[in-house]
C-alpha atoms as a PDB file:
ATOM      1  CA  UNK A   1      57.525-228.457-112.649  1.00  0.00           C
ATOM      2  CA  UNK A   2      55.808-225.702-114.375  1.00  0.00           C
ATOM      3  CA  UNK A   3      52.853-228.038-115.788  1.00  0.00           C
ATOM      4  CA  UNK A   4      49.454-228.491-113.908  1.00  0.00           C
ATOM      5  CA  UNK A   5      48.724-231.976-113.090  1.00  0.00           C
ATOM      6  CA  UNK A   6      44.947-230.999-112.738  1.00  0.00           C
ATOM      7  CA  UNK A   7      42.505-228.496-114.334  1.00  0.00           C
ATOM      8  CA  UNK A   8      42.562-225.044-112.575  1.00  0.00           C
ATOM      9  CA  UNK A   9      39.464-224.891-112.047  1.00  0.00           C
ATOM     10  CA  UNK A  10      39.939-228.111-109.536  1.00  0.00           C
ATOM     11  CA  UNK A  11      42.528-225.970-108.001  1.00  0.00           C
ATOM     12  CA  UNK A  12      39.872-223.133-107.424  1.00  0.00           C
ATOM     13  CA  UNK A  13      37.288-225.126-105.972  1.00  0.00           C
ATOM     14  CA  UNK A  14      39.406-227.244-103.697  1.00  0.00           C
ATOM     15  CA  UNK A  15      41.011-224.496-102.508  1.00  0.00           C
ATOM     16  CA  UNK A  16      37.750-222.474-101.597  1.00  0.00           C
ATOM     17  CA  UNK A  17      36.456-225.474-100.148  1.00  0.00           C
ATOM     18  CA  UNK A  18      39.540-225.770 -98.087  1.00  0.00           C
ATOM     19  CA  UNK A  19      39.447-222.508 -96.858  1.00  0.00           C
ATOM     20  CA  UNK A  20      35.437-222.349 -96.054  1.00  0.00           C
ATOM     21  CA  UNK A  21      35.763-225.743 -94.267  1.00  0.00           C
ATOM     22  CA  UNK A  22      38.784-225.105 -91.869  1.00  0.00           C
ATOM     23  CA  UNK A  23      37.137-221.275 -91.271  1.00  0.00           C
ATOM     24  CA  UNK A  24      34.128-222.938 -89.463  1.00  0.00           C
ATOM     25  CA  UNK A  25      36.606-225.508 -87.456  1.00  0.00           C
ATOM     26  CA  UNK A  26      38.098-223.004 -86.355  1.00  0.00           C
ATOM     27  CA  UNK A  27      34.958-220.662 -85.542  1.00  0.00           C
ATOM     28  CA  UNK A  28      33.418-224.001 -83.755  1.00  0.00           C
ATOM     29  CA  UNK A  29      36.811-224.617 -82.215  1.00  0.00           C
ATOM     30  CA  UNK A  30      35.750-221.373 -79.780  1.00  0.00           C
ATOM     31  CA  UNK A  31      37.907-218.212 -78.856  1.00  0.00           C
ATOM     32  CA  UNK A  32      40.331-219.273 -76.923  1.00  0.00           C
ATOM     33  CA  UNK A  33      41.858-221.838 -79.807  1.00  0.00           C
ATOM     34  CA  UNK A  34      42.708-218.529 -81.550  1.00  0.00           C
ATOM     35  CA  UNK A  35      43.862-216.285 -79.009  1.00  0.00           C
ATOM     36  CA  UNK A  36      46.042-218.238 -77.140  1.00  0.00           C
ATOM     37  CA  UNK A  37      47.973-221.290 -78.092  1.00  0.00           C
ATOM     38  CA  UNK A  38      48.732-223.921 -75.921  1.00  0.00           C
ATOM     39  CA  UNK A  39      51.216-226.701 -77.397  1.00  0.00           C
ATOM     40  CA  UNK A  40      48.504-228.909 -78.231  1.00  0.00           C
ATOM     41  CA  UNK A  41      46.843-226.055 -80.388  1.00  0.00           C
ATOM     42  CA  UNK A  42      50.152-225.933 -82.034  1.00  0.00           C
ATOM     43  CA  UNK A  43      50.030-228.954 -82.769  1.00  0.00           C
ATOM     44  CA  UNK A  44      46.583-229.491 -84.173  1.00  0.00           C
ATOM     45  CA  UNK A  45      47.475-225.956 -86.518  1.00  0.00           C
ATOM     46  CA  UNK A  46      50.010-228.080 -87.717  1.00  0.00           C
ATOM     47  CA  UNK A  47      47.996-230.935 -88.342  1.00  0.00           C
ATOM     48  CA  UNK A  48      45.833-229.471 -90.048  1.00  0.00           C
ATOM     49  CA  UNK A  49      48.207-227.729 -92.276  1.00  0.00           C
ATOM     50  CA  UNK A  50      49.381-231.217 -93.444  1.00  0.00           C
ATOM     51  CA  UNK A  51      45.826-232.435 -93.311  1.00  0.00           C
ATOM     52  CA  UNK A  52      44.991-229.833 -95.763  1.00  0.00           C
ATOM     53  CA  UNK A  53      47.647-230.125 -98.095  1.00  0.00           C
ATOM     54  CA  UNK A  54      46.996-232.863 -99.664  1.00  0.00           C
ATOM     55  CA  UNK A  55      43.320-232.225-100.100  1.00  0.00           C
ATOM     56  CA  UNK A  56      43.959-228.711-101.512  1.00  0.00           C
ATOM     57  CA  UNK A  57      46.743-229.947-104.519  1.00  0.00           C
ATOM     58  CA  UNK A  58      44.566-232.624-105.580  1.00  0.00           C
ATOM     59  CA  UNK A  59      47.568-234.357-106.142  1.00  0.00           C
ATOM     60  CA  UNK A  60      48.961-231.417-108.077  1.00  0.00           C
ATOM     61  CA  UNK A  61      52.959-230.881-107.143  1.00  0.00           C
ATOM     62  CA  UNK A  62      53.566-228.308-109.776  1.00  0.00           C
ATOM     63  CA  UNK A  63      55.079-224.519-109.494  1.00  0.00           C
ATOM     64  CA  UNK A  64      52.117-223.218-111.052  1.00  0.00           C
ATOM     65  CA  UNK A  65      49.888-225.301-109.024  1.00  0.00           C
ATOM     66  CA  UNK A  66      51.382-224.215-105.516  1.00  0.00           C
ATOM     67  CA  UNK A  67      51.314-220.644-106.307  1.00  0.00           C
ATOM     68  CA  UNK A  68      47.919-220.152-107.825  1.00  0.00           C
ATOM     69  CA  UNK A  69      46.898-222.011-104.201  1.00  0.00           C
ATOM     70  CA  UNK A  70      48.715-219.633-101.999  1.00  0.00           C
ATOM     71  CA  UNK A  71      47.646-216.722-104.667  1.00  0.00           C
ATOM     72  CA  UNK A  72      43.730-217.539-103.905  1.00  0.00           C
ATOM     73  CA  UNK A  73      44.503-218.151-100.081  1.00  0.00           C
ATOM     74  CA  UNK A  74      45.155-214.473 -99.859  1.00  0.00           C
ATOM     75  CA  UNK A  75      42.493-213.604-102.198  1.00  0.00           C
ATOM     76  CA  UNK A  76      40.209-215.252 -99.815  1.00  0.00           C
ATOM     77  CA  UNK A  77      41.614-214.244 -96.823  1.00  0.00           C
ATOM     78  CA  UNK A  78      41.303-210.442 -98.595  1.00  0.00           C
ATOM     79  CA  UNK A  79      37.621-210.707 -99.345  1.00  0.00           C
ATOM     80  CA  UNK A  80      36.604-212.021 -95.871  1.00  0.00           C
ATOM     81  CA  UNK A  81      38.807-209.168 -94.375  1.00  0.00           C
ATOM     82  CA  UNK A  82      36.768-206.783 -96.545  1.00  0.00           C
ATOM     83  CA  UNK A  83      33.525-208.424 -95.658  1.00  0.00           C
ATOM     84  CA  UNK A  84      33.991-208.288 -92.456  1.00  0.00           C
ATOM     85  CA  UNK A  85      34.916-204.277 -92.426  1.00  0.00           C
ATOM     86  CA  UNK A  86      32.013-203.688 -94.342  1.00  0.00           C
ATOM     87  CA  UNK A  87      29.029-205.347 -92.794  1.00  0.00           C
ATOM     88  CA  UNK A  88      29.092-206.035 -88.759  1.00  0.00           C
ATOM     89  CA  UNK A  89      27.016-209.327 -89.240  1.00  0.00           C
ATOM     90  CA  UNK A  90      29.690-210.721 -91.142  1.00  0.00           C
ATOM     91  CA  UNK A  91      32.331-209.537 -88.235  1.00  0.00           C
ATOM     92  CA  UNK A  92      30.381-210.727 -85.768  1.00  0.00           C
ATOM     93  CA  UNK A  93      29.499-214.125 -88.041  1.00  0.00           C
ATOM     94  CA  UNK A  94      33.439-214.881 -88.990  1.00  0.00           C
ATOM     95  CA  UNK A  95      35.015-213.226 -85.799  1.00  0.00           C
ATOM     96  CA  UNK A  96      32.770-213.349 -83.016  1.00  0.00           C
ATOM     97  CA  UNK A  97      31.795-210.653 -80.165  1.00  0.00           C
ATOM     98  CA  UNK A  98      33.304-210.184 -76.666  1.00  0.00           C
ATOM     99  CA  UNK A  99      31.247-212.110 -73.927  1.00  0.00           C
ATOM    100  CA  UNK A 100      30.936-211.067 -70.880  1.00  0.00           C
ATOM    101  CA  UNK A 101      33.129-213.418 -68.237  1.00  0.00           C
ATOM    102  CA  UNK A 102      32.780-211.354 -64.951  1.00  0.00           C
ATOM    103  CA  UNK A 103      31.266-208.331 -63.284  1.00  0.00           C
ATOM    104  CA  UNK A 104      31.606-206.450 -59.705  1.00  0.00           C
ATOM    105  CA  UNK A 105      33.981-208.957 -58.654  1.00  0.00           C
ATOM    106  CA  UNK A 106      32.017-212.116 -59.713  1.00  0.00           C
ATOM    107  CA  UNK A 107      33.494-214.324 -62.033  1.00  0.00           C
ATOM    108  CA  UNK A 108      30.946-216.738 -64.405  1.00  0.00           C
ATOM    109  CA  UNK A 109      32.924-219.618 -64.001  1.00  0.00           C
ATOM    110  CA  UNK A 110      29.862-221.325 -66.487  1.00  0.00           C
ATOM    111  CA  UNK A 111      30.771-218.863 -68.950  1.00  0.00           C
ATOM    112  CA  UNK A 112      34.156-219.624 -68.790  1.00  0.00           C
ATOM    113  CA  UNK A 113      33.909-223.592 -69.014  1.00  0.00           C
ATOM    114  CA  UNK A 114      31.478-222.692 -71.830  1.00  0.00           C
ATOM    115  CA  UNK A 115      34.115-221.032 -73.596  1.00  0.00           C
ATOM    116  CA  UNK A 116      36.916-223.562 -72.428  1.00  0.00           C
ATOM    117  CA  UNK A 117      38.739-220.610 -70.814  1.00  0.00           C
ATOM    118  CA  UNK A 118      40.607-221.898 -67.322  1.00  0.00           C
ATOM    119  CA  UNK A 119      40.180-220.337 -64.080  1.00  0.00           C
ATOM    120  CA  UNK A 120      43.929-219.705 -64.149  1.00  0.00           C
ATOM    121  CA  UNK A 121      43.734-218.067 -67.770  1.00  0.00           C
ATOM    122  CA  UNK A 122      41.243-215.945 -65.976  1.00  0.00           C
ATOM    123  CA  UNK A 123      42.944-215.029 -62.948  1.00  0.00           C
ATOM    124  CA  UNK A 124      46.220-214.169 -64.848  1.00  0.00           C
ATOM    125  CA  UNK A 125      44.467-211.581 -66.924  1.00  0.00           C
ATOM    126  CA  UNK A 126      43.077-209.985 -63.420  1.00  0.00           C
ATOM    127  CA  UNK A 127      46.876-210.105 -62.770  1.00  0.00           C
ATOM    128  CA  UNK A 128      48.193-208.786 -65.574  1.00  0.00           C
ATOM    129  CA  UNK A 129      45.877-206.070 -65.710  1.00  0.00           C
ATOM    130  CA  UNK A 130      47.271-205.312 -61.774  1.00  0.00           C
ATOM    131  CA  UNK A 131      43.402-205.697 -60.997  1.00  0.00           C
ATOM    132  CA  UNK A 132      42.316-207.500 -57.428  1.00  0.00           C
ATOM    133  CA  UNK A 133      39.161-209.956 -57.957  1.00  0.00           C
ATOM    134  CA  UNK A 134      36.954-207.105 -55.521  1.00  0.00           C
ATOM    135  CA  UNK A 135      38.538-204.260 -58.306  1.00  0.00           C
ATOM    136  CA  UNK A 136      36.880-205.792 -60.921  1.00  0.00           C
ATOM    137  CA  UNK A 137      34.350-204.178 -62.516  1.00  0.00           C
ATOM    138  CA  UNK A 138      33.882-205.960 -66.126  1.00  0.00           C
ATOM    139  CA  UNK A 139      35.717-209.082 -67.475  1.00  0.00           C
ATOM    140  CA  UNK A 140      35.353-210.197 -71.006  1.00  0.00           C
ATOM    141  CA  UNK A 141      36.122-212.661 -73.575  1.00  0.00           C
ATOM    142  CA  UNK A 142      37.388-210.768 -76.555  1.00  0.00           C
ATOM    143  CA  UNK A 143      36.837-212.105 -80.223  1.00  0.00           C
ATOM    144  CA  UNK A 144      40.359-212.683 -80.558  1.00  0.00           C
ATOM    145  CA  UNK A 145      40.456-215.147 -77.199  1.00  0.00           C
ATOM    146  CA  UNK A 146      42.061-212.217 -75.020  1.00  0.00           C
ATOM    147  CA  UNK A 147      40.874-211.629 -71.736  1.00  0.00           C
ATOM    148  CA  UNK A 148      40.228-207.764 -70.883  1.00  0.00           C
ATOM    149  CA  UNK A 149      39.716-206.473 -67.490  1.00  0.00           C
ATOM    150  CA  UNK A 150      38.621-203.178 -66.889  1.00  0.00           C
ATOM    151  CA  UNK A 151      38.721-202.037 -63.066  1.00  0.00           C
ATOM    152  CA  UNK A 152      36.416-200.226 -60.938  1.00  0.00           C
ATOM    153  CA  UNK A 153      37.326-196.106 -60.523  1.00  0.00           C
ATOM    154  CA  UNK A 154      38.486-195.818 -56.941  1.00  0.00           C
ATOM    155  CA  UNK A 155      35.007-194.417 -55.378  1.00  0.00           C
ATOM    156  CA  UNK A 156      32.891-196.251 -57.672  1.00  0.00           C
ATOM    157  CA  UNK A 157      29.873-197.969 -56.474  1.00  0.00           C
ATOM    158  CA  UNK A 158      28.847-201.081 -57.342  1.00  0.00           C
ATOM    159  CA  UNK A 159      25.981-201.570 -59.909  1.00  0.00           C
ATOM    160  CA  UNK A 160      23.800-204.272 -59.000  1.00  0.00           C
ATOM    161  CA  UNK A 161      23.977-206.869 -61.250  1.00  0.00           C
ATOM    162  CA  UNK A 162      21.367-208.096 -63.770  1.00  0.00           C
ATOM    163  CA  UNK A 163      20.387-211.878 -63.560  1.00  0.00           C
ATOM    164  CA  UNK A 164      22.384-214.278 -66.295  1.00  0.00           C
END
């Protein structure tokens, strides 16, 4: 219970690689995967949870073994969120940057596929933000997969809008 079935250092490295590798599936995976869950993405969180498992213990089932994994999750998980407050590349590298999804009204349905955000994820943010599609002034894609709509003042031109 209490012995390790592998060297720590196997621990370490597994668990770093773990980490590194399922941060860039998720990354690649696009915003929406993290800011919204749909059953399926559920699903494929848990997955990969059990996916993971297995390849992080190394076969290890000890006490020791499970909490010097979960110890260096957080460790990691502390350093990127340090990173990440420190230097903007590595915020914008590990967390991403709100996109632009719509302007005066227009929505970029490109954008959006892009992005695999649905025209009805889109058109319930312009309703929950009590914002009518001619209201609209900017739309965006925010790092965390959250739609935000900001709405045009009531005697507020419009701009013209810059080419894509």
């Amino acid at each position: 219970m209490f012995d390790l079935d592998v060297d720590v250092w196997e621990l370490v490295f597994r668990t770093v690689a773990i980490y590194i590798g399922l941060l860039a599936l998720i990354r690649l995976s696009g915003k929406h995967t993290i800011g919204q869950f749909t059953p399926f993405d559920l699903l494929v969180v848990m997955l990969l949870s059990e996916g993971a498992s297995n390849a992080l213990t190394g076969g290890d089932n000890s006490l020791v073994g499970g909490l010097l994994i979960c110890a260096l999750l957080c460790l990691l998980n502390l350093v990127v969120a340090m990173l990440s407050a420190r230097s903007t590349r590595v915020e914008a590298l590990l967390g991403g940057e709100a996109i632009l999804i719509g302007r005066n009204g227009k929505i970029y349905y490109p954008v959006l596929e892009r992005h695999h955000v649905s025209r009805n994820d889109m058109h319930q943010a312009l309703r929950e933000a009590d914002c009518d599609l001619d209201e609209m002034r900017f739309a965006f894609l925010e790092a965390d997969g959250s739609i935000s709509v900001q709405k045009r003042r009531p005697h507020e031109a419009l701009e013209t809008e810059p080419p894509l």
